[in-house]
C-alpha atoms as a PDB file:
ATOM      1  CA  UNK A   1      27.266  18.301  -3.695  1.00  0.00           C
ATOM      2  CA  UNK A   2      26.205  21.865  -4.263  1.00  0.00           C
ATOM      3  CA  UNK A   3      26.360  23.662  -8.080  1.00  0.00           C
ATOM      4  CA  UNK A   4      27.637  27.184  -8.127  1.00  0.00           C
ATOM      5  CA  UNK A   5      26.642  28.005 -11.213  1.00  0.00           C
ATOM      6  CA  UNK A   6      23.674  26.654 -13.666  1.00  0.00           C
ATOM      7  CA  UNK A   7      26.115  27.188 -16.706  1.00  0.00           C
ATOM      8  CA  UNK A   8      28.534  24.781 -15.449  1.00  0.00           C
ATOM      9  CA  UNK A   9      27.009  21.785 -13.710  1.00  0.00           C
ATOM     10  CA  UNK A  10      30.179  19.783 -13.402  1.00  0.00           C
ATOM     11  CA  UNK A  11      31.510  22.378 -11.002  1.00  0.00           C
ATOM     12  CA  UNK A  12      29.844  21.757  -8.023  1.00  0.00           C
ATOM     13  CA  UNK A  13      31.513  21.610  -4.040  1.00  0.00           C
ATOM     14  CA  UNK A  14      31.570  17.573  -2.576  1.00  0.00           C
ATOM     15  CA  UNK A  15      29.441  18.469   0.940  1.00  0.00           C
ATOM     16  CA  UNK A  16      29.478  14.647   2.179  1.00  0.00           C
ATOM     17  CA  UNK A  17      26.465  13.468   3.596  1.00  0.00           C
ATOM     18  CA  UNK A  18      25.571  16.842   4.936  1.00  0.00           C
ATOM     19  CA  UNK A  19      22.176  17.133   3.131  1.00  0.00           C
ATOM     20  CA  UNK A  20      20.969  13.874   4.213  1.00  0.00           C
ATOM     21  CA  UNK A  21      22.154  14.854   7.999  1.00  0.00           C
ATOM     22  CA  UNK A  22      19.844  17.837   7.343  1.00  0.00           C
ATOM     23  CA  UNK A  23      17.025  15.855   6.373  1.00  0.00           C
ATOM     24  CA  UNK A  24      17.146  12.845   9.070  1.00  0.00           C
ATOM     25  CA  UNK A  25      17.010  15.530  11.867  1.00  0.00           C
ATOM     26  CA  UNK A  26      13.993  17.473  10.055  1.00  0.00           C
ATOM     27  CA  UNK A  27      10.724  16.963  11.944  1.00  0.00           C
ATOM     28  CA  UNK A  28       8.669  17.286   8.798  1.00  0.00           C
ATOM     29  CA  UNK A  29      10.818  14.575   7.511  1.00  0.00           C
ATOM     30  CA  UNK A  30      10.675  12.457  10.554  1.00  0.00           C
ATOM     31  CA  UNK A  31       7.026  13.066  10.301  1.00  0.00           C
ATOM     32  CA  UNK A  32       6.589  11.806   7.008  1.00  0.00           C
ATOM     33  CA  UNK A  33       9.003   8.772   7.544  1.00  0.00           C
ATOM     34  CA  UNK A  34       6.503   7.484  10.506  1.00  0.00           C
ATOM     35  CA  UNK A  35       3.303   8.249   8.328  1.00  0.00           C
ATOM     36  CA  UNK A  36       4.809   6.116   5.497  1.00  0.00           C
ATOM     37  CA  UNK A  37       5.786   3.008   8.073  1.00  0.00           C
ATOM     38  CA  UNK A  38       2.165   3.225   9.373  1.00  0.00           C
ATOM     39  CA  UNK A  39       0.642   3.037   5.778  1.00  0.00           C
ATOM     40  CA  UNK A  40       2.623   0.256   5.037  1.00  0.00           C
ATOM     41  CA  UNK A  41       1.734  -1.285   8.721  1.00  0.00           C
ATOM     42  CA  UNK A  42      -1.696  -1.033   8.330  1.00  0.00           C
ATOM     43  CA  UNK A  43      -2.459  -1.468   4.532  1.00  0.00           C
ATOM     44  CA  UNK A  44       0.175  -4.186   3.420  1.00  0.00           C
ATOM     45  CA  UNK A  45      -1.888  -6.914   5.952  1.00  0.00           C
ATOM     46  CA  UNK A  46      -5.077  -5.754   4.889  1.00  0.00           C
ATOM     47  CA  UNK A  47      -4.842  -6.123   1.429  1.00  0.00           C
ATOM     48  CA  UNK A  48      -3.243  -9.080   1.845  1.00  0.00           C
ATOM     49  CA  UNK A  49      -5.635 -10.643   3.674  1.00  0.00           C
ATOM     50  CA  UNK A  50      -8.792  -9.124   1.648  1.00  0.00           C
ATOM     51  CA  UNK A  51      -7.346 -10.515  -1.117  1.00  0.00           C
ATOM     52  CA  UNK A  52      -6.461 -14.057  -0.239  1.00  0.00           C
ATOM     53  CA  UNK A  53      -9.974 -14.040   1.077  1.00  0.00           C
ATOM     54  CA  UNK A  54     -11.238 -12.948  -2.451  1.00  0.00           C
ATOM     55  CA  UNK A  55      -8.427 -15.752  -4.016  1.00  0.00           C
ATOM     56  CA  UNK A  56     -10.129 -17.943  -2.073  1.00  0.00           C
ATOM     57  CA  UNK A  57     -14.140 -17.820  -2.148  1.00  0.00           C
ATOM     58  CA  UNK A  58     -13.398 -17.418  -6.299  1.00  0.00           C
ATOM     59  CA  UNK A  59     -11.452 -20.485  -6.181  1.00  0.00           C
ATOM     60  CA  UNK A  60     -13.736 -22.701  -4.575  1.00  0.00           C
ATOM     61  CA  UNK A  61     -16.842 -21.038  -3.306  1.00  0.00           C
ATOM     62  CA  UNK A  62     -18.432 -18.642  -6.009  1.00  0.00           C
ATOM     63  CA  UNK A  63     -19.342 -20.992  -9.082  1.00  0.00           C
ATOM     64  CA  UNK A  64     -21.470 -18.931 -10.748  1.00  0.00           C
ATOM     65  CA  UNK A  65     -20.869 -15.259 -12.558  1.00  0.00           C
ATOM     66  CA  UNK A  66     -17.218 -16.131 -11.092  1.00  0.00           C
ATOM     67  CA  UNK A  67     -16.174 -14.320 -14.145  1.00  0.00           C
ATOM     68  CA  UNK A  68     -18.009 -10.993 -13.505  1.00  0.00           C
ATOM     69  CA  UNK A  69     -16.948 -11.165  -9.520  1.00  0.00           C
ATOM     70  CA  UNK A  70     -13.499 -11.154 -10.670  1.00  0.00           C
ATOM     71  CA  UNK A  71     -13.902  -8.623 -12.975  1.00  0.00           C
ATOM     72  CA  UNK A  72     -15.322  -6.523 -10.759  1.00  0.00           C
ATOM     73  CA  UNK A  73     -12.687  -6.806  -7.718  1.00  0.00           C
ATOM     74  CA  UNK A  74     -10.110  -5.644 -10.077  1.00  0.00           C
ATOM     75  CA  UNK A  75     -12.229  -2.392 -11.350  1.00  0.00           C
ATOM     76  CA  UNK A  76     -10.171  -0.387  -8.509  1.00  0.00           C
ATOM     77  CA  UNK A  77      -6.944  -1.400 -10.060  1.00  0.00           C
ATOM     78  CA  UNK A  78      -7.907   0.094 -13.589  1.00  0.00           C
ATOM     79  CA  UNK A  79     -10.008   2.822 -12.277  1.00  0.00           C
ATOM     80  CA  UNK A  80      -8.119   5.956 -12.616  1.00  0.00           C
ATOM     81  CA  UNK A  81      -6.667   7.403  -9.596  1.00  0.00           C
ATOM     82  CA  UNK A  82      -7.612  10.648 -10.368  1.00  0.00           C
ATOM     83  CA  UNK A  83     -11.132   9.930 -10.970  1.00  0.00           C
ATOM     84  CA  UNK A  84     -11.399   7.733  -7.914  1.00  0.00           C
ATOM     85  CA  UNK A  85      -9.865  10.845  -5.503  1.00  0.00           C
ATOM     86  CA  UNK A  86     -12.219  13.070  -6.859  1.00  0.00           C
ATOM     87  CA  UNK A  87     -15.256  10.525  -5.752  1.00  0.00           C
ATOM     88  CA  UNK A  88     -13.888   9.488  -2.881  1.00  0.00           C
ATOM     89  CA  UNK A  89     -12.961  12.886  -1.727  1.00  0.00           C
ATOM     90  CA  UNK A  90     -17.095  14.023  -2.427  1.00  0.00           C
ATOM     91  CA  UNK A  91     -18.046  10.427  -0.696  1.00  0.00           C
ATOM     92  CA  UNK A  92     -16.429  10.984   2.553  1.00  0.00           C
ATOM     93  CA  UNK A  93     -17.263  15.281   2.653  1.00  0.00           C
ATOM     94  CA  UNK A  94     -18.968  15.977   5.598  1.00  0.00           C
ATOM     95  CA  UNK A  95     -22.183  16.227   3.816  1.00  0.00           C
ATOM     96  CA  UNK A  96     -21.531  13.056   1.634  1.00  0.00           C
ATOM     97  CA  UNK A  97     -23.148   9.788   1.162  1.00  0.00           C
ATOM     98  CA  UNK A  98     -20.643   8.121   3.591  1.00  0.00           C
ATOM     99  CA  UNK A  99     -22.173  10.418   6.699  1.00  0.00           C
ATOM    100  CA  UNK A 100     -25.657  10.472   5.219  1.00  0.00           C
ATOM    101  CA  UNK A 101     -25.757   6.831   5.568  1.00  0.00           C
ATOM    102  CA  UNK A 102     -24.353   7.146   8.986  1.00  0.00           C
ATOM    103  CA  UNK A 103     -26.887   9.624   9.905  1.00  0.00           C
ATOM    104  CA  UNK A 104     -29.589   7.231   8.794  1.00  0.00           C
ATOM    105  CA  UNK A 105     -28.823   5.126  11.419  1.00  0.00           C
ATOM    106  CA  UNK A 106     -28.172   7.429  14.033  1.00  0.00           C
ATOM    107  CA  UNK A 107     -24.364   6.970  13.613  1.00  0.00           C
ATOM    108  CA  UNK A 108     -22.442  10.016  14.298  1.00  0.00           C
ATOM    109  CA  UNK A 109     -20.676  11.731  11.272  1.00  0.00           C
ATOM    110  CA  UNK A 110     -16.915  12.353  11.201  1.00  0.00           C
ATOM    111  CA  UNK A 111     -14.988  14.800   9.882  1.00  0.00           C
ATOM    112  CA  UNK A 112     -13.722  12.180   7.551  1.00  0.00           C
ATOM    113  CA  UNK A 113     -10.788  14.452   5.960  1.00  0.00           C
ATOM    114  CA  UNK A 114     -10.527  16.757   8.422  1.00  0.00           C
ATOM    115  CA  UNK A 115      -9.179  15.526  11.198  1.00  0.00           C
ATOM    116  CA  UNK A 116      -6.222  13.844  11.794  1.00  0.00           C
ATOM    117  CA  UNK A 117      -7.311   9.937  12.870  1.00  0.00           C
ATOM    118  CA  UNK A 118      -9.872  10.125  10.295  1.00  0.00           C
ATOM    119  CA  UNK A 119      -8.104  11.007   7.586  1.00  0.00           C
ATOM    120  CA  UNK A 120      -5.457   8.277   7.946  1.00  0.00           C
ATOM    121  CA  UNK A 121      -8.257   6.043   8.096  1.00  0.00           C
ATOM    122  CA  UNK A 122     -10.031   7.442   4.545  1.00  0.00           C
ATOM    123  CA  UNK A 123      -6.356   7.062   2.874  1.00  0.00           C
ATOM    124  CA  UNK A 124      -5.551   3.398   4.409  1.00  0.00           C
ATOM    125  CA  UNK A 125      -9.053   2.613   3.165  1.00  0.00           C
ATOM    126  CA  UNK A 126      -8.417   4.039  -0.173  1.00  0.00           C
ATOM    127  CA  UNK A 127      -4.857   2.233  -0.721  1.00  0.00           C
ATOM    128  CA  UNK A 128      -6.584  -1.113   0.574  1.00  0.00           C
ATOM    129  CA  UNK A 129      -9.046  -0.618  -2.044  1.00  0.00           C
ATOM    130  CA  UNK A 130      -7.002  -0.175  -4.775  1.00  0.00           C
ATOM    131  CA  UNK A 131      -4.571  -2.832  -4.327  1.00  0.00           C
ATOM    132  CA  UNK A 132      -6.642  -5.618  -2.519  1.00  0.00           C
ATOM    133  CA  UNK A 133      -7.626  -6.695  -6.149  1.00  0.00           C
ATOM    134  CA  UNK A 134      -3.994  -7.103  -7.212  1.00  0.00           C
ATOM    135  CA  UNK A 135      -3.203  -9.307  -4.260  1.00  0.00           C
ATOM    136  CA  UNK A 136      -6.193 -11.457  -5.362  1.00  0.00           C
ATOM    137  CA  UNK A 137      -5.024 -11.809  -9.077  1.00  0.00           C
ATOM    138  CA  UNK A 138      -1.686 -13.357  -7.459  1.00  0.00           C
ATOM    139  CA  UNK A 139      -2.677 -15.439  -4.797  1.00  0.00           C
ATOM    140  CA  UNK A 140      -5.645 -16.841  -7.470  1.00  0.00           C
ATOM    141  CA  UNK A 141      -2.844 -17.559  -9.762  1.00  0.00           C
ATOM    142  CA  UNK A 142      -1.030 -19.287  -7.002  1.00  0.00           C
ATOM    143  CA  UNK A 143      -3.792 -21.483  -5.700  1.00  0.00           C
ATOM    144  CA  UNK A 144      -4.645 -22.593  -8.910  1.00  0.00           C
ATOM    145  CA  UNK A 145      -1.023 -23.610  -9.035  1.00  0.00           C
ATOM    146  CA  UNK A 146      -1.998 -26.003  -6.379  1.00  0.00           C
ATOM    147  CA  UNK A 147      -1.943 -29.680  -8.117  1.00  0.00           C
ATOM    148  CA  UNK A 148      -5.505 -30.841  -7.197  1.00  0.00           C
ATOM    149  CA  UNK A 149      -4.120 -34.228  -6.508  1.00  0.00           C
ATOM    150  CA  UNK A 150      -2.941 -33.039  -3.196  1.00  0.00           C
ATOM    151  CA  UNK A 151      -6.361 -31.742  -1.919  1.00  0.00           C
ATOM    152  CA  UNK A 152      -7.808 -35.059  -2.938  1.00  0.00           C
ATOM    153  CA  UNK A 153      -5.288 -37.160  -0.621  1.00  0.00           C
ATOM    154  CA  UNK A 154      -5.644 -34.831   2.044  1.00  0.00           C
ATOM    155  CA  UNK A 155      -9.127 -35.177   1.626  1.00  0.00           C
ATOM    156  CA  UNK A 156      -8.918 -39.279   1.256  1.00  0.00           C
ATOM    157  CA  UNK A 157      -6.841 -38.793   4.606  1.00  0.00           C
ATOM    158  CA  UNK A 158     -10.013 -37.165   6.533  1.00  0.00           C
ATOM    159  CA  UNK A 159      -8.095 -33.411   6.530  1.00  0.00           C
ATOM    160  CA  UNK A 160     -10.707 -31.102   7.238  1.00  0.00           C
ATOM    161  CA  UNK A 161     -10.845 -27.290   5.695  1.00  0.00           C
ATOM    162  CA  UNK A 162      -9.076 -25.609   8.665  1.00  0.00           C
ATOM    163  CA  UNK A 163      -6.066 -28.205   8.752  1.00  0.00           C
ATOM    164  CA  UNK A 164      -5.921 -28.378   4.730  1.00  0.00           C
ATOM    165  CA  UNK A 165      -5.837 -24.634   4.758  1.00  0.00           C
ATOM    166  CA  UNK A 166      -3.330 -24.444   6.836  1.00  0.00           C
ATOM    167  CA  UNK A 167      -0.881 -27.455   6.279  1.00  0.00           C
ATOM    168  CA  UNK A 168      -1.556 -27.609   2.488  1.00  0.00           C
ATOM    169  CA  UNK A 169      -2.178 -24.289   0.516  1.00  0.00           C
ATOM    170  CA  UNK A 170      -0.641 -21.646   3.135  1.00  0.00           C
ATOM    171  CA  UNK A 171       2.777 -23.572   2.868  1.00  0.00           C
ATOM    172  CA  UNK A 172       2.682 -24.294  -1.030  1.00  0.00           C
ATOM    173  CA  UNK A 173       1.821 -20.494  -1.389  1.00  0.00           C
ATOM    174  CA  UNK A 174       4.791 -19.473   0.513  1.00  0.00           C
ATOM    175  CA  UNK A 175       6.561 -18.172  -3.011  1.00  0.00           C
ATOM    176  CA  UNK A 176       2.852 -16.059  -4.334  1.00  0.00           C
ATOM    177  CA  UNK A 177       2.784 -14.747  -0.465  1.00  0.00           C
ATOM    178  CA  UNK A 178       6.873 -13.897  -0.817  1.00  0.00           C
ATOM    179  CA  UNK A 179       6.134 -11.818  -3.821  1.00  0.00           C
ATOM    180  CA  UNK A 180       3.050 -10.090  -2.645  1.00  0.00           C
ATOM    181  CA  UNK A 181       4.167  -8.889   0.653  1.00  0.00           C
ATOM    182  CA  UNK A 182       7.311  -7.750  -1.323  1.00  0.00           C
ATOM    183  CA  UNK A 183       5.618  -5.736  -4.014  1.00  0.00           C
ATOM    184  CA  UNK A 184       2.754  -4.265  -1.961  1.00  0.00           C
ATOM    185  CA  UNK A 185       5.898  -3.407   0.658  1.00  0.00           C
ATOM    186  CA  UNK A 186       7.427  -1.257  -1.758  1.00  0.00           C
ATOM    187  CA  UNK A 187       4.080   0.092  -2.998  1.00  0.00           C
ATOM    188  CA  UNK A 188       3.195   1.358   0.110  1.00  0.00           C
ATOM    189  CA  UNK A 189       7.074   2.418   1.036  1.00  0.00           C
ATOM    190  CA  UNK A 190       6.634   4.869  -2.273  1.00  0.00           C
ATOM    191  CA  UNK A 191       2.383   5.843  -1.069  1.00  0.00           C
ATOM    192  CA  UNK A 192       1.958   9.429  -2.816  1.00  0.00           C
ATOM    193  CA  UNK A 193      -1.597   9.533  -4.862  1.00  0.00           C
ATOM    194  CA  UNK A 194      -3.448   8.638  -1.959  1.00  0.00           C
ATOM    195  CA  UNK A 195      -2.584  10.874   0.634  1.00  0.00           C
ATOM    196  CA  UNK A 196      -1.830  13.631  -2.469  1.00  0.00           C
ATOM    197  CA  UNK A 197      -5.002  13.821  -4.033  1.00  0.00           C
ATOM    198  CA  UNK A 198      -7.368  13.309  -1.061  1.00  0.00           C
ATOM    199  CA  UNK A 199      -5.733  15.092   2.053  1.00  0.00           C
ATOM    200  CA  UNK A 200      -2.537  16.685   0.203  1.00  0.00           C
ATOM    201  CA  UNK A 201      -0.922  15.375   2.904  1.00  0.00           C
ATOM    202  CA  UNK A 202      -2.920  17.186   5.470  1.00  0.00           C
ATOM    203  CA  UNK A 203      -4.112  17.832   8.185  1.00  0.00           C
ATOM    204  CA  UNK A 204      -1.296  19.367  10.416  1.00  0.00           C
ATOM    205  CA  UNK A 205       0.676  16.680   8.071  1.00  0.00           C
ATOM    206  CA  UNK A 206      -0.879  13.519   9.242  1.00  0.00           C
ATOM    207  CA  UNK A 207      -1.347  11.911   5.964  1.00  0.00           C
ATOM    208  CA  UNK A 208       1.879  13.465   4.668  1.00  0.00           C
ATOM    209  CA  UNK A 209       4.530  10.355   3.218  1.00  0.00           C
ATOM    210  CA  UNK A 210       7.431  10.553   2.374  1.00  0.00           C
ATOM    211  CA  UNK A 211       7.120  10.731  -1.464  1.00  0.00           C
ATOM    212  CA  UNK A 212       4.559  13.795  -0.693  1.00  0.00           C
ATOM    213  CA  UNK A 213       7.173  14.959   1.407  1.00  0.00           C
ATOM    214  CA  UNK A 214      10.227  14.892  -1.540  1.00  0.00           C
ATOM    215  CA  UNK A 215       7.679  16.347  -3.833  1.00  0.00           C
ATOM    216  CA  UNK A 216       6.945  19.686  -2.092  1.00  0.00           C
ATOM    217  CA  UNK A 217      10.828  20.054  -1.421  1.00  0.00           C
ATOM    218  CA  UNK A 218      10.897  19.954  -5.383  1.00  0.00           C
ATOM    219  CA  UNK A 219       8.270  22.201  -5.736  1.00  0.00           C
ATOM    220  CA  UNK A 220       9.486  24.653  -3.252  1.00  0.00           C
ATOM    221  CA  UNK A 221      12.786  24.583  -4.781  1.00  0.00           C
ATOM    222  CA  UNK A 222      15.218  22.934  -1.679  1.00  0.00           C
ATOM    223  CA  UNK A 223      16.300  20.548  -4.756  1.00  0.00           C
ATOM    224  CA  UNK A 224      19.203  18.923  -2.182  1.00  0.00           C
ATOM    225  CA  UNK A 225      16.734  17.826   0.465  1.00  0.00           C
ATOM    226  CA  UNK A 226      14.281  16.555  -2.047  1.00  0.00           C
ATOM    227  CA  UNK A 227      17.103  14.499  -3.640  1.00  0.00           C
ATOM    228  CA  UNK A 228      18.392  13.132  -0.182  1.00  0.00           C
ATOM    229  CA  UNK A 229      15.061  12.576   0.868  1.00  0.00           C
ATOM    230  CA  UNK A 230      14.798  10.312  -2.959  1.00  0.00           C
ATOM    231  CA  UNK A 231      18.061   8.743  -2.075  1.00  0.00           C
ATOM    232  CA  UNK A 232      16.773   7.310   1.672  1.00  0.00           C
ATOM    233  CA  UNK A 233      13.306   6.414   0.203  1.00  0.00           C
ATOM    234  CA  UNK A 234      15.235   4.085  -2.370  1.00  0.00           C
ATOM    235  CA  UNK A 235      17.732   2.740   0.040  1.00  0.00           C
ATOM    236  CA  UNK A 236      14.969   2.229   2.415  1.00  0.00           C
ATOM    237  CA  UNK A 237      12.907   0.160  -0.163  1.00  0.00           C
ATOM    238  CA  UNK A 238      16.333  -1.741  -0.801  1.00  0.00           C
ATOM    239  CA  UNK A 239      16.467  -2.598   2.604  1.00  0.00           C
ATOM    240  CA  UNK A 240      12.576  -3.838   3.440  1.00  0.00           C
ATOM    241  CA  UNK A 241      12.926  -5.875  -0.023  1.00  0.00           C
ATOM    242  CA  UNK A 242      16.220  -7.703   1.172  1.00  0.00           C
ATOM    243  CA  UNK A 243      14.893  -8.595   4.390  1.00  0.00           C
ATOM    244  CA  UNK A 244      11.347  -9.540   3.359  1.00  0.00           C
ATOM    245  CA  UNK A 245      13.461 -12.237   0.934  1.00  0.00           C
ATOM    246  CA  UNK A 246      15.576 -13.550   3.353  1.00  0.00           C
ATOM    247  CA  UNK A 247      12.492 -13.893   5.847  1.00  0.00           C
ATOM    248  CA  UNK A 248      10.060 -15.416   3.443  1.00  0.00           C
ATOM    249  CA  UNK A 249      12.094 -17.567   0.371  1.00  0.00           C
ATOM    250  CA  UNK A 250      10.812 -20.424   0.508  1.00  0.00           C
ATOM    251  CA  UNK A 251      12.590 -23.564   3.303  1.00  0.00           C
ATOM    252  CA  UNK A 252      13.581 -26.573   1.747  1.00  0.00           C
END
């Protein structure tokens, strides 16, 4: 729909699905939609698997300070976002600590925000940091879920770690592993601080998502193709939820 007039916003013209037609066949658009699916390609899996790995040495390796460790693998979740931009953004400058370090050790520097490859690996970095310590929270809820009864008769049985990983906790973590895929899906389906405050979507629009991609529509006014572009982000989410829960629920 398109409004005529501010003063009345009731009288507006029905266009149909022209302004999302617009939108699907707008490279910066198209762009942005491939970005997002590669954030979410790249970061869901590592998080995930950082933080099972963190679920899992607090569970049963770390016994002492286990406390503090967990504490302190959560930090980035807390941590404002702003803040953490603003450090990681001097961190991984050309000049920074990050290429200092490299240069130490006769590494060669990149141009960490500055060129294209690099600076979609600084912002999957930064999004695997700041969520990797939500993932653990879950899955060290879930394993401690786990009735310890059923570790001793595998044990009793002569189930090693490998096969007691694997036939024990991954299946009765199938539910915490449902719900963290689905939430860190739609996290990274909706990515915007990340690219925003380090890269502003740049360079040449290789960081640029799809929420950073609605947003300057907004701001430069083209209100129809920010709202369509709203409208397929939340039907998109819609979609990746639904099939993630029909993939993962749980078999009985």
């Amino acid at each position: 729909m398109t409004a005529r007039d501010i003063r009345d916003p009731l009288g507006v013209n029905f266009t149909g699905f022209e302004a999302f037609a617009k939108i699907i066949g707008n490279p910066g658009f198209q762009s942005a939609f491939l970005n997002t699916v590669m954030f979410v390609v790249l970061c869901v899996p590592l998080s995930m698997g950082i933080g099972f790995m963190l679920a899992l040495m607090l569970n049963n390796g770390i016994r002492r300070l286990r406390t503090f460790f967990r504490a302190a693998a959560y930090v980035p979740v807390i941590t404002n976002i702003v803040a953490a931009a603003v450090i990681w953004q001097y961190a991984f400058s050309i000049s920074g600590p990050v290429n200092t370090a490299f240069a130490g050790f006769g590494l060669p520097q990149p141009n960490w925000l500055g060129e294209p490859g690099w600076a979609i690996t600084t912002v999957v970095m930064m999004g695997v940091w700041r969520t990797a310590g939500t993932c653990m929270i879950l899955f060290l809820a879930g394993l401690q879920a786990v009735p310890e009864e059923i570790y001793e008769a595998a044990s009793t049985d002569g189930a090693g770690r490998w096969r007691t990983l694997w036939s024990i906790t991954l299946p009765l973590l199938r539910p915490t592993t449902l719900l963290v895929t689905v939430l860190q899906t739609v996290s990274f389906l909706n990515i915007f601080e990340e690219p925003y405050l380090l890269t502003k979507g740049g360079p040449l629009g290789s960081t640029k998502s799809i929420a950073v991609w609605v947003y300057e529509q907004f701001g430069f006014g083209n209100i129809s193709a920010s709202m369509a572009g709203s409208v397929l982000l939340l039907v998109l989410v819609g979609i990746v939820a639904i099939v993630q829960f029909r993939l993962l629920r749980p078999k009985h």
